[in-house]
Protein backbone atom coordinates (compact mmCIF):
# COMPACT_ATOMS: atom_id res chain seq x y z
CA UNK A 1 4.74 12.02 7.30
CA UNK A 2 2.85 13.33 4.52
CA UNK A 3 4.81 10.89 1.46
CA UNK A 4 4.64 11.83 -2.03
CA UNK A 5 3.06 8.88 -3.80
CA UNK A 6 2.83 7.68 -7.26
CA UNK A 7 -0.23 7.26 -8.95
CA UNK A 8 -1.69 3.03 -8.57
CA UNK A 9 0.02 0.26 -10.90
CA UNK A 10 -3.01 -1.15 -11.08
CA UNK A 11 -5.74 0.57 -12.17
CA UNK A 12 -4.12 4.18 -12.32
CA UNK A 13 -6.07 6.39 -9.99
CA UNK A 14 -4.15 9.58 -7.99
CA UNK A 15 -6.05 9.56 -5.48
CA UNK A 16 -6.26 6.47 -3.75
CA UNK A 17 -3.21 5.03 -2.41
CA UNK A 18 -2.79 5.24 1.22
CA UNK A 19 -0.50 4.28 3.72
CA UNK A 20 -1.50 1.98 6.28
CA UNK A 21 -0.50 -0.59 8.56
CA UNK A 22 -1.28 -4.44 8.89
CA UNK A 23 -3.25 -3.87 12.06
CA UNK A 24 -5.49 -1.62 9.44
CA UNK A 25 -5.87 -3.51 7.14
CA UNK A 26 -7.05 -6.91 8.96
CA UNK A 27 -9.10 -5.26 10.81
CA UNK A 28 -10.93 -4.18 7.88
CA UNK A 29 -10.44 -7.73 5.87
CA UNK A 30 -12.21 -9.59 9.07
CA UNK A 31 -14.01 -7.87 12.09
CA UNK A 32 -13.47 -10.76 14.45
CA UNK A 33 -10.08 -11.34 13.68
CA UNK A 34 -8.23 -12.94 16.70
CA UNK A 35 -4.87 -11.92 15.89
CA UNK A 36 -2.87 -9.81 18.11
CA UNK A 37 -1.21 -7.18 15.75
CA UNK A 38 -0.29 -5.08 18.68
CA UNK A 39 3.37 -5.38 18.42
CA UNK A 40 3.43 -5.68 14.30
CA UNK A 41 4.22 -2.23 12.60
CA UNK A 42 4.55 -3.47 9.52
CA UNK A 43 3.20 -0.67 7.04
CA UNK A 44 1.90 -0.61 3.20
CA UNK A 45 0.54 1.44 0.38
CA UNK A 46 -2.54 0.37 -0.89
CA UNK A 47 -5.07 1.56 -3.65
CA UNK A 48 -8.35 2.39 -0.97
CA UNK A 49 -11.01 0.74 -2.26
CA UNK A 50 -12.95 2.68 0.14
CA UNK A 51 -12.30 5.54 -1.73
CA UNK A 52 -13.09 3.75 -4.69
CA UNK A 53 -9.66 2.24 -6.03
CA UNK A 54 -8.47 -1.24 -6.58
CA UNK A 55 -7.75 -2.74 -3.32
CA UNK A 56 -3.37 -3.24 -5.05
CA UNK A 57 -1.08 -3.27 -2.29
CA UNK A 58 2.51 -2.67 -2.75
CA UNK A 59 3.98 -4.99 -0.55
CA UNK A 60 4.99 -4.24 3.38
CA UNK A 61 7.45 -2.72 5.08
CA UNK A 62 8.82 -2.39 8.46
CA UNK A 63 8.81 1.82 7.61
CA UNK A 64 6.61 3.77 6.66
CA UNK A 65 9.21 5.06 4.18
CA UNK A 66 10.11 1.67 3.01
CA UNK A 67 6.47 1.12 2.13
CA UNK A 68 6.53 4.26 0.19
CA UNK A 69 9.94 3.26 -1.73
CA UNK A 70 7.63 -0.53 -2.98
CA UNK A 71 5.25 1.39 -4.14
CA UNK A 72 6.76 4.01 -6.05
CA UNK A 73 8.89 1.87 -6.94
CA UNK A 74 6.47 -0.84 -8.59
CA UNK A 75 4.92 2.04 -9.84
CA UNK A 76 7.61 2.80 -11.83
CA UNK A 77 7.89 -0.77 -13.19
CA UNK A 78 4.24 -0.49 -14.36
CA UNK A 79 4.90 2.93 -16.35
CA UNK A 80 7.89 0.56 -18.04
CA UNK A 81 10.55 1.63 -16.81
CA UNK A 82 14.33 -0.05 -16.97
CA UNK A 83 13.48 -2.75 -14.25
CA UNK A 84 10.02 -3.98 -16.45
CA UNK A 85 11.69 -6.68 -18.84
């Protein structure tokens, strides 16, 4: 899956979000971690700080299309759009 994905609420940048799953990402937040994430697919977007964005997430899904919809889709709130009261 190669998702089209809007640009970060956060801080802006094109070029940083990227999908990725939970076992990803706690892996990277703690080295040692002890969890067992083998049987959690739960995917996100998030703005790759390693490629020198924010670190914003969009929230997790249990697809990776559903993680694409949250952050598109809080995307689009950002930019002010009818949901952004």
């Amino acid at each position: 899956m190669n998702p089209k994905l809007d640009p970060c609420p956060f801080c802006g940048r094109e070029d940083t979000p990227t999908l990725t799953t939970a076992k990803e990402l706690e892996m990277c937040r703690n080295k040692e971690c002890t969890l067992d994430y083998r049987d959690c697919y739960a995917v996100a977007v998030v703005c790759d700080y390693n490629k020198g964005g924010c670190g914003g997430c969009g929230g997790y899904g249990s697809t990776e299309q559903e993680a694409v919809d949250k952050w598109n889709e809080r995307a689009e709130r950002a930019d002010g759009g009818a949901d952004n009261a």
